[in-house]
C-alpha atoms as a PDB file:
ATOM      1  CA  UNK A   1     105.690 131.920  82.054  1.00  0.00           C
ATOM      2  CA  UNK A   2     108.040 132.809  79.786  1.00  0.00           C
ATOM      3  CA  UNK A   3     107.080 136.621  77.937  1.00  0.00           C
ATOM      4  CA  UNK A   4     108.548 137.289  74.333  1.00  0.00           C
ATOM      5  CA  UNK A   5     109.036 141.478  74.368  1.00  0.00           C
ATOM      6  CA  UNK A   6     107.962 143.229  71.320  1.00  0.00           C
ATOM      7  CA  UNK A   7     110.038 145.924  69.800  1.00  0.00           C
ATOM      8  CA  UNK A   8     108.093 148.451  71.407  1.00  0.00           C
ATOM      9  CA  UNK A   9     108.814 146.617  74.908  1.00  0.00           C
ATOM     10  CA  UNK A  10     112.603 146.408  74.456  1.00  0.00           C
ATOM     11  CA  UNK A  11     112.944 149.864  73.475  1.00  0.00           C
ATOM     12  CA  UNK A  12     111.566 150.767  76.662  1.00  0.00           C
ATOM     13  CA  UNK A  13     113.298 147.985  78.649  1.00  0.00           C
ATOM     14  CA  UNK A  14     116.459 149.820  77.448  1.00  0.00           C
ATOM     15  CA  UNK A  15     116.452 152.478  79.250  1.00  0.00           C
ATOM     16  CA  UNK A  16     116.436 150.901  82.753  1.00  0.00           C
ATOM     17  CA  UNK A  17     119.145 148.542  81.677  1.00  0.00           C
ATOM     18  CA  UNK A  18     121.395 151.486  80.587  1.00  0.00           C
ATOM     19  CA  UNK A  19     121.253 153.337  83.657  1.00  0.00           C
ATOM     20  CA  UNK A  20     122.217 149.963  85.930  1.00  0.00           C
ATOM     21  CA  UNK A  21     124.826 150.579  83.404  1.00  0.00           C
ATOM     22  CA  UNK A  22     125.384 153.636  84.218  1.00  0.00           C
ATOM     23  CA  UNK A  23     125.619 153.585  87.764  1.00  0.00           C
ATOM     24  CA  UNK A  24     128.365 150.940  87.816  1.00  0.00           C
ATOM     25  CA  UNK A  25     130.630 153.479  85.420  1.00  0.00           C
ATOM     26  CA  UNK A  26     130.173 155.580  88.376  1.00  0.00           C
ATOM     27  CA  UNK A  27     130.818 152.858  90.954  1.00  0.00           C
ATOM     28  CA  UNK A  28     133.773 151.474  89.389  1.00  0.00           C
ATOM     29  CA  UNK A  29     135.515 155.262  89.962  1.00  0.00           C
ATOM     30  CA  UNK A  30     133.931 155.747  93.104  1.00  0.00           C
ATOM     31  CA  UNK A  31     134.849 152.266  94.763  1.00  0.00           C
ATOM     32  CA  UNK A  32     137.743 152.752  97.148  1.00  0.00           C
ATOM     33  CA  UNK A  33     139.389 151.601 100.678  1.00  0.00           C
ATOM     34  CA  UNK A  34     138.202 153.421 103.707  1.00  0.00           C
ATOM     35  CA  UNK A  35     134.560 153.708 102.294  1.00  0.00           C
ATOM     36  CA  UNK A  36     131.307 152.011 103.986  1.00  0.00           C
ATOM     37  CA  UNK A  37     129.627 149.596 101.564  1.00  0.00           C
ATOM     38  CA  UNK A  38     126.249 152.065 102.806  1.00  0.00           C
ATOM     39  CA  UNK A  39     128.356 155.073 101.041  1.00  0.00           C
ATOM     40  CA  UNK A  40     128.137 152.691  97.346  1.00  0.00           C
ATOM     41  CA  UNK A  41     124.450 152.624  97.969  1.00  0.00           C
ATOM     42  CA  UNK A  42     124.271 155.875  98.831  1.00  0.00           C
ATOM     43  CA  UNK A  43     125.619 156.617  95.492  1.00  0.00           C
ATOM     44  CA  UNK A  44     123.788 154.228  93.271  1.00  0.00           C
ATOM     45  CA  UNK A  45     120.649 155.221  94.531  1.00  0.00           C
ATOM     46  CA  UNK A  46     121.064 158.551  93.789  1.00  0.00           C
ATOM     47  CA  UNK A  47     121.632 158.168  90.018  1.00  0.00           C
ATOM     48  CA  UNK A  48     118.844 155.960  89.584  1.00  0.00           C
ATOM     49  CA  UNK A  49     116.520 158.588  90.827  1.00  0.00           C
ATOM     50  CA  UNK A  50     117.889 161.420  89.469  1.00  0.00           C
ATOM     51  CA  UNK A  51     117.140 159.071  85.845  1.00  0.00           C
ATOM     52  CA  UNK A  52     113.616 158.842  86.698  1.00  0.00           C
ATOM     53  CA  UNK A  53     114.136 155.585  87.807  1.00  0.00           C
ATOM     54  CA  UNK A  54     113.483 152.918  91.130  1.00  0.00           C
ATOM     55  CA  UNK A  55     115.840 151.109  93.034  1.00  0.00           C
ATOM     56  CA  UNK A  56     113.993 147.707  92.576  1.00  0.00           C
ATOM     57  CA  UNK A  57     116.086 145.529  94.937  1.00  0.00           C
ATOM     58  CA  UNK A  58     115.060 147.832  97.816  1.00  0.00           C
ATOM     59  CA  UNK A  59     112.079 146.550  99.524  1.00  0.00           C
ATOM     60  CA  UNK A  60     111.870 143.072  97.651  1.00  0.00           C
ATOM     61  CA  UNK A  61     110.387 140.805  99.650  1.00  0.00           C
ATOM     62  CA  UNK A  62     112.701 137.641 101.222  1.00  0.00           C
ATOM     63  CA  UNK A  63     109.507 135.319 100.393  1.00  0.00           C
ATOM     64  CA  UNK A  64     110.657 133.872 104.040  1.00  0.00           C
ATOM     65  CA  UNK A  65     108.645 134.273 107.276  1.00  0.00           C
ATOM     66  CA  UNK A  66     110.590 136.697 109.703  1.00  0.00           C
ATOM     67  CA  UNK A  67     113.013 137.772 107.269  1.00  0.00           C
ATOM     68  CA  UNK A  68     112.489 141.773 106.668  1.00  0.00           C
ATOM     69  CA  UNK A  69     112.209 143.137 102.855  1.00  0.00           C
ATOM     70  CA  UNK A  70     115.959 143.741 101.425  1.00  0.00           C
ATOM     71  CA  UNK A  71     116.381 147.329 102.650  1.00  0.00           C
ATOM     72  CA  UNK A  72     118.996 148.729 100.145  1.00  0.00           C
ATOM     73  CA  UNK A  73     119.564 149.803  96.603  1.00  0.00           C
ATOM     74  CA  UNK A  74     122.469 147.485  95.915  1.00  0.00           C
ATOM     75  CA  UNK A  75     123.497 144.135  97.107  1.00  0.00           C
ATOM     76  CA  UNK A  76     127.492 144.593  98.004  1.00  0.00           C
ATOM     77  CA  UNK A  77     128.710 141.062  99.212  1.00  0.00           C
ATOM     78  CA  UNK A  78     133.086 141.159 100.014  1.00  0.00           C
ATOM     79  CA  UNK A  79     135.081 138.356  99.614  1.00  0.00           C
ATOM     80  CA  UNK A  80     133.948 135.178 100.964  1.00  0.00           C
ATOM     81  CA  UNK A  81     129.863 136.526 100.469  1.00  0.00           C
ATOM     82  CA  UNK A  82     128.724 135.583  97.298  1.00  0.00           C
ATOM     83  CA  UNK A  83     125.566 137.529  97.168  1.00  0.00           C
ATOM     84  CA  UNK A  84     122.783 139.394  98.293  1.00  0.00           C
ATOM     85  CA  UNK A  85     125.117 141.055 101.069  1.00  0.00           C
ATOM     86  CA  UNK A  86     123.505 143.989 102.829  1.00  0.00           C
ATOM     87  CA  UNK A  87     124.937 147.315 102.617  1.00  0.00           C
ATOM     88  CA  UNK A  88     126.329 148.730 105.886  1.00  0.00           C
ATOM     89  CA  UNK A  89     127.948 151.662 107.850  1.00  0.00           C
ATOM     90  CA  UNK A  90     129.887 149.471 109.532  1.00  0.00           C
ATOM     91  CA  UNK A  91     130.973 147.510 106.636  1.00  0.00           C
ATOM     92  CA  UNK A  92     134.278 149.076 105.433  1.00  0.00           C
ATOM     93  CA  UNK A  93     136.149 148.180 101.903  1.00  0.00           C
ATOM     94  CA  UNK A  94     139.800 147.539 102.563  1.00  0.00           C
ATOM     95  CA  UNK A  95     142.652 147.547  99.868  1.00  0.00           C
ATOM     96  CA  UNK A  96     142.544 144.238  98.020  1.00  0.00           C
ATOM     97  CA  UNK A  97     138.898 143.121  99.124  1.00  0.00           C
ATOM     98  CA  UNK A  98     136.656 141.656  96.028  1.00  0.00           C
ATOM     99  CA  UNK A  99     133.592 143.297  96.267  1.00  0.00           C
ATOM    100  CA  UNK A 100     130.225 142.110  93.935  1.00  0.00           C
ATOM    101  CA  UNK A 101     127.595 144.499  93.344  1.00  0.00           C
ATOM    102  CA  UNK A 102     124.340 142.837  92.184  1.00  0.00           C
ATOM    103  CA  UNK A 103     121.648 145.892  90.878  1.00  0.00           C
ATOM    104  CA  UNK A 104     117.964 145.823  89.405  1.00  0.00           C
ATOM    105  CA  UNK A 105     116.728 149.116  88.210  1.00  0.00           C
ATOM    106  CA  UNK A 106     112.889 149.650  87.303  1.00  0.00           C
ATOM    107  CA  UNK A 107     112.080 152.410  84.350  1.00  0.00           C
ATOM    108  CA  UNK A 108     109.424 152.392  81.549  1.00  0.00           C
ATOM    109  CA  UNK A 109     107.795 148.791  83.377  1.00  0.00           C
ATOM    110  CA  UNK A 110     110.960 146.776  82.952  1.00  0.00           C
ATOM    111  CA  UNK A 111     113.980 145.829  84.982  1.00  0.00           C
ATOM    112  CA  UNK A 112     117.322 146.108  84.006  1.00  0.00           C
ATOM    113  CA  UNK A 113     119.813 143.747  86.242  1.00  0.00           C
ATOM    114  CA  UNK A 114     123.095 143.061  85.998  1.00  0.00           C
ATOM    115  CA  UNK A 115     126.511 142.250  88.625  1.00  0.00           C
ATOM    116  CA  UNK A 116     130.166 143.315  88.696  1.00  0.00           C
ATOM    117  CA  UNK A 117     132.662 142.317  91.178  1.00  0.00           C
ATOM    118  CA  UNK A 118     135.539 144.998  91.755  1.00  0.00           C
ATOM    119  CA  UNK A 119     139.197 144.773  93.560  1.00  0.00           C
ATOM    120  CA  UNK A 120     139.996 147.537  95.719  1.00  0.00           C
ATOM    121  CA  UNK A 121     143.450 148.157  95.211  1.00  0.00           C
ATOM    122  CA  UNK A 122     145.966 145.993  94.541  1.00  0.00           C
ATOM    123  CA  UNK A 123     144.789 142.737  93.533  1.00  0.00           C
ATOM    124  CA  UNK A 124     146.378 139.206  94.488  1.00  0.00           C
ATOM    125  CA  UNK A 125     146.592 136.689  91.734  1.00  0.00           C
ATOM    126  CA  UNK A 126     143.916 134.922  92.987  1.00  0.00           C
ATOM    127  CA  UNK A 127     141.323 136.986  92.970  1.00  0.00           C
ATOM    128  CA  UNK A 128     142.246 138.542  89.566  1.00  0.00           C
ATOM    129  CA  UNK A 129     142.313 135.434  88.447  1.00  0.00           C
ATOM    130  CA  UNK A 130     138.882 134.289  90.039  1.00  0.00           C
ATOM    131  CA  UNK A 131     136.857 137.664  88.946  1.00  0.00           C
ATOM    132  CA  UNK A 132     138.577 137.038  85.260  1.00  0.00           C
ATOM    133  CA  UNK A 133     137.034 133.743  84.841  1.00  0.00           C
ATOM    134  CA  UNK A 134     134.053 134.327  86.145  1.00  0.00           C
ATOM    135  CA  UNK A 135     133.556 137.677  83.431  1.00  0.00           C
ATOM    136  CA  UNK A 136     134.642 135.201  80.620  1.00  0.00           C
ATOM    137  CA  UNK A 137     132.344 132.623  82.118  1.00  0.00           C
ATOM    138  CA  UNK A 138     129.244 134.779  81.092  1.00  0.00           C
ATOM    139  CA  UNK A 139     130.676 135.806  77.629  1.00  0.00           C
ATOM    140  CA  UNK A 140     130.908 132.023  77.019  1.00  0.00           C
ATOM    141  CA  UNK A 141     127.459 131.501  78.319  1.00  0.00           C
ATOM    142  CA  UNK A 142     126.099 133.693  75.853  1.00  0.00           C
ATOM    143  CA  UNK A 143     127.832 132.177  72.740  1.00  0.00           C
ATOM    144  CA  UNK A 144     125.073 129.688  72.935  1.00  0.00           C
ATOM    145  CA  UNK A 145     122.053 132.500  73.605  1.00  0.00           C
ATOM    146  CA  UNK A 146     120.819 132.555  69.969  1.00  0.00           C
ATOM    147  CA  UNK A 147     117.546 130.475  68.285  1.00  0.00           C
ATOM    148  CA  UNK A 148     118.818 127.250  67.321  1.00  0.00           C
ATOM    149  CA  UNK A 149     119.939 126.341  70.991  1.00  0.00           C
ATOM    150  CA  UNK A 150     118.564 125.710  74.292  1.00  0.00           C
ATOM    151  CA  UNK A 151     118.780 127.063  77.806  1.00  0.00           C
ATOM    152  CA  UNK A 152     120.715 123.933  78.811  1.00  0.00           C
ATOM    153  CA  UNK A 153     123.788 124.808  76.521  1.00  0.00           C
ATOM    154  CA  UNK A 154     124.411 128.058  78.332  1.00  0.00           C
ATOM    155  CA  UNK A 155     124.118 126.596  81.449  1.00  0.00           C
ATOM    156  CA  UNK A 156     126.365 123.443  80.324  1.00  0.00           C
ATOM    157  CA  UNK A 157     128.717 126.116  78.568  1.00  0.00           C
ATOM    158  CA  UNK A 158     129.284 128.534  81.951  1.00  0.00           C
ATOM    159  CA  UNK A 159     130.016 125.438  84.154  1.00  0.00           C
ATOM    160  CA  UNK A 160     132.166 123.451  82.215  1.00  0.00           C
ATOM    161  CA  UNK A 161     134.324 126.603  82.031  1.00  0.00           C
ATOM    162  CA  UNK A 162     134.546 127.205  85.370  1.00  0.00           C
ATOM    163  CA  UNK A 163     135.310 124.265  86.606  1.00  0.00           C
ATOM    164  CA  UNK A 164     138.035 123.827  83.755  1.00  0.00           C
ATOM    165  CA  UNK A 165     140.011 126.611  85.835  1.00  0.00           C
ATOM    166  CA  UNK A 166     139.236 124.531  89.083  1.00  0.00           C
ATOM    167  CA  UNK A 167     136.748 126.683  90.625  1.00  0.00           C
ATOM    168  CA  UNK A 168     132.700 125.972  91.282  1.00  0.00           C
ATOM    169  CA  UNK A 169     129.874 127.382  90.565  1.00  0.00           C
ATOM    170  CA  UNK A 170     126.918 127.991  93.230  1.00  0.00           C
ATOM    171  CA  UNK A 171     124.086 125.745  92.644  1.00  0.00           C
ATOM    172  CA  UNK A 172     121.150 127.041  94.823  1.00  0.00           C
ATOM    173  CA  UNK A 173     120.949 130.265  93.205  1.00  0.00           C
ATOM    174  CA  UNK A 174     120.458 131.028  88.983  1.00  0.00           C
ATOM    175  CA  UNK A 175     120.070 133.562  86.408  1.00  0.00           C
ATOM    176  CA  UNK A 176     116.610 134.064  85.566  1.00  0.00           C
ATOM    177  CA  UNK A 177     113.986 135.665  82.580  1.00  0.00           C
ATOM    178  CA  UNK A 178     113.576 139.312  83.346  1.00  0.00           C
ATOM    179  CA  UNK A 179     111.117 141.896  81.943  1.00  0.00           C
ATOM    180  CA  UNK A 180     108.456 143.452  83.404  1.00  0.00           C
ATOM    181  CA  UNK A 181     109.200 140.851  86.598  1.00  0.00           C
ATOM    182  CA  UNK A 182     112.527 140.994  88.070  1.00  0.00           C
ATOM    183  CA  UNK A 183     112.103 137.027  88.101  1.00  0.00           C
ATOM    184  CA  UNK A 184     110.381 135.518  85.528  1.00  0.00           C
ATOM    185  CA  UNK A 185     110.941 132.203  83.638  1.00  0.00           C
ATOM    186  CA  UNK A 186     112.992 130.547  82.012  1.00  0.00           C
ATOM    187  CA  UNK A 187     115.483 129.576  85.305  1.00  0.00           C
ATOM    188  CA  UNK A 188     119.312 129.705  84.051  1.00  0.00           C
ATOM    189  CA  UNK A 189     121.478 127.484  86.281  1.00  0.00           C
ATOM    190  CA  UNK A 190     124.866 127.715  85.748  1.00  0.00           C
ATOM    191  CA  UNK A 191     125.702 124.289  85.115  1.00  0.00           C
ATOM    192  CA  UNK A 192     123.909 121.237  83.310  1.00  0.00           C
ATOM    193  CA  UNK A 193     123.752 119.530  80.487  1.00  0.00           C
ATOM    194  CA  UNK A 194     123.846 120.432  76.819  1.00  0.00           C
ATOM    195  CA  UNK A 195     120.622 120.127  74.992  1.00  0.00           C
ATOM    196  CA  UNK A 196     118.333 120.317  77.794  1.00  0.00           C
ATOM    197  CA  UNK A 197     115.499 122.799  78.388  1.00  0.00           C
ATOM    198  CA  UNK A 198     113.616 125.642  76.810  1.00  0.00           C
ATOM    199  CA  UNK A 199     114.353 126.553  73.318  1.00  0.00           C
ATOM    200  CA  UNK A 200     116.096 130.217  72.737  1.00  0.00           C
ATOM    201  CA  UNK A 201     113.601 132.740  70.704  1.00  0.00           C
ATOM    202  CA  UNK A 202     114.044 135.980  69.643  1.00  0.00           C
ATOM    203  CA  UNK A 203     112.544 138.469  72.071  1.00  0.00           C
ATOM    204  CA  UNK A 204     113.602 136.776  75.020  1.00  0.00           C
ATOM    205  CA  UNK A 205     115.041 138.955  77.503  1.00  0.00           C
ATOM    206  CA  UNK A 206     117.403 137.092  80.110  1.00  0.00           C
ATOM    207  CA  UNK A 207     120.017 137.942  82.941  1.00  0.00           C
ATOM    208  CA  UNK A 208     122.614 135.486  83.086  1.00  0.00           C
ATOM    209  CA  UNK A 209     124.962 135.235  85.821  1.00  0.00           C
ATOM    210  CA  UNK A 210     127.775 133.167  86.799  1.00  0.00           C
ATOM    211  CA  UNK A 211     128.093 132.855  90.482  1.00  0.00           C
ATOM    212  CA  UNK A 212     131.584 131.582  91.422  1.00  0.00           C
ATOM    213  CA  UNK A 213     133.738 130.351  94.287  1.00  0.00           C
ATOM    214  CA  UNK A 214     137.436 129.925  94.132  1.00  0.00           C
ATOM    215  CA  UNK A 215     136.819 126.985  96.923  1.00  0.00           C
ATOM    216  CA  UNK A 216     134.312 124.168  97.717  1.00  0.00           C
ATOM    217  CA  UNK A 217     130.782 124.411  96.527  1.00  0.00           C
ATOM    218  CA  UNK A 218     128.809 124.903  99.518  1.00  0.00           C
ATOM    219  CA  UNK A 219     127.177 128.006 101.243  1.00  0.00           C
ATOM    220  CA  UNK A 220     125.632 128.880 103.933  1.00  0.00           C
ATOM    221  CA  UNK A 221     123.023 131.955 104.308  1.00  0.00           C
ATOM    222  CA  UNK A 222     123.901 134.381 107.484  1.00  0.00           C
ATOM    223  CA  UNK A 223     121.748 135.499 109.827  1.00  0.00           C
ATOM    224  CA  UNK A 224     120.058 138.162 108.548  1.00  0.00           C
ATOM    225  CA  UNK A 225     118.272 135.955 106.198  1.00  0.00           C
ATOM    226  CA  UNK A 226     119.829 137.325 103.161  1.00  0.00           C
ATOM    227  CA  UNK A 227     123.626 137.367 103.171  1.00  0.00           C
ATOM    228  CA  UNK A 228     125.054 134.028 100.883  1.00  0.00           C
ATOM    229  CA  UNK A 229     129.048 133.334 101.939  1.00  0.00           C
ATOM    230  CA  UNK A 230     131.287 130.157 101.236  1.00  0.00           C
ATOM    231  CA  UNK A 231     130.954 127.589 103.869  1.00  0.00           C
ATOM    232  CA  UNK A 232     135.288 127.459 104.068  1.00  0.00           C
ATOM    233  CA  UNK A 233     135.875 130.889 103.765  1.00  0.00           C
ATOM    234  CA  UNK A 234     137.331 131.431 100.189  1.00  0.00           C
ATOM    235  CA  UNK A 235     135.927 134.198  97.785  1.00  0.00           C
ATOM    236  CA  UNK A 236     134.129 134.795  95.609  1.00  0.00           C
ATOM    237  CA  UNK A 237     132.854 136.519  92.270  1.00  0.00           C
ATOM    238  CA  UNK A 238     129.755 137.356  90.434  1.00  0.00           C
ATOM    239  CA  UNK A 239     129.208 138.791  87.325  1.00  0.00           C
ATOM    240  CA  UNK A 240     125.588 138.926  85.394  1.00  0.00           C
ATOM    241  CA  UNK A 241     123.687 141.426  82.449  1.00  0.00           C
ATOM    242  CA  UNK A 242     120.978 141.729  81.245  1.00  0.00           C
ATOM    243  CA  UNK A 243     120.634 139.839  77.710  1.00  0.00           C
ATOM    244  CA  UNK A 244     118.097 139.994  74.453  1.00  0.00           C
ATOM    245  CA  UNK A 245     118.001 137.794  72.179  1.00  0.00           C
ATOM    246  CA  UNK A 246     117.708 138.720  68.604  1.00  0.00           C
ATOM    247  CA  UNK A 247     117.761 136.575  65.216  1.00  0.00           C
ATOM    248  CA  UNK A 248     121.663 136.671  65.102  1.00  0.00           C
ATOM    249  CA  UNK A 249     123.715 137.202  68.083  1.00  0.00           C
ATOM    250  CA  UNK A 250     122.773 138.146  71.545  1.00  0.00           C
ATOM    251  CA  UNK A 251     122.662 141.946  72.164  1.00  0.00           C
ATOM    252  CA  UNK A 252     123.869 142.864  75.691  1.00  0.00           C
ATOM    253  CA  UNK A 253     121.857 145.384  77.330  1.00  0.00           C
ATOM    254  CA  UNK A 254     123.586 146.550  80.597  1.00  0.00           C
ATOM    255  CA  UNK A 255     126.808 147.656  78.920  1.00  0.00           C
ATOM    256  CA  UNK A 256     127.082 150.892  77.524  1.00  0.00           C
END
């Protein structure tokens, strides 16, 4: 079911989307080679609880039989994972890697989610290129997250642009309504076609996020029951935030 927030609601929804805001201004200055994707997490969760705030990600049920809760703050997927990749000691950034972050803080009752995807280093054309597009890809999205247009025309919008640069966008997995749920309704795929779906409204509050690979559009899900990578190895990007949508144009919550 899809909830409209009331003023009172987004003011407190605020403050757990800027401080998932705040903790990738620290991340983005903290990321480096030689580190442990566990030593990001480390980090992130710190901040949040130091705000008065919960890691929601950490202990979220996988929904599947046999497959543990997610047992970290962040997700931190490199290169060819795509998302939900599960922090680890062992797991050590090198220069040029593309790493996505995907983070859900709870404060107030609400959630605040968004994703970034850093390069370490020095970065190769392609994956500047790749984690470029796929940025633009949600500020293109949200051109058509206003009253007057449906969830289709984002959707339509973010894959026609990514594909326009030759890449794909991952089908099995889409943005979502968020509030006092981490996942609530309206589903946002990030492709479709224009027209289609659930009319925009003020007082929505949505997380869009383009999922991207620079190869074919297939994936696979690891072992560990939670870990998404491309099926042929090439990388890939994500970038989401946190959205409401007001009378005029759509005010992005996750940015400070």
């Amino acid at each position: 079911m899809v909830t409209i927030k009331s003023k009172k609601e987004v003011e407190q929804m605020r403050e757990a989307c800027r401080i998932t805001a705040l903790v990738y201004e620290v991340l983005e200055k903290e990321i480096h080679a030689g580190m442990s994707t566990l030593e990001l997490d480390k980090i992130a969760e710190q901040i949040i609880r130091e705000h008065g705030a919960v890691p929601a990600q950490k202990g979220y049920p996988s929904g599947i039989k046999g497959v543990p809760p997610f047992p970290a703050t962040l997700c931190v997927s490199v290169n060819d994972e795509v998302i939900h990749g599960i922090p680890s000691k062992r797991t050590i950034i090198q220069e040029g890697d593309v790493v996505s972050i995907d983070l859900v803080t709870f404060k107030n009752g609400f959630h605040g989610d968004a994703a970034r995807t850093f390069i370490v280093g020095k970065a190769s054309k392609e994956a500047q290129k790749l984690v470029d597009i796929t940025k633009q890809a949600f500020f293109e999205g949200i051109q058509f997250a206003k009253p007057g247009f449906r969830i289709g025309d984002i959707s339509h919008r973010i894959g026609e642009f990514v594909e326009s640069h030759g890449y794909n966008v991952v089908r099995e997995f889409q943005g979502h309504g968020i509030g006092r749920q981490m996942h609530e309704d309206p589903g946002i795929p990030n492709y479709g076609k224009a027209g289609r779906g659930m009319r925009i409204e003020p007082g929505m509050t949505l997380a869009i996020e383009p999922m991207v690979m620079a190869g074919k559009p297939n994936i696979l899900e690891l072992d560990d029951g939670w870990t998404i990578v491309t099926e042929d190895g090439s990388l890939a990007a994500h970038y989401e935030n946190t959205i409401l949508i007001t009378e005029n144009e759509p005010e992005v919550l996750t940015l400070l």
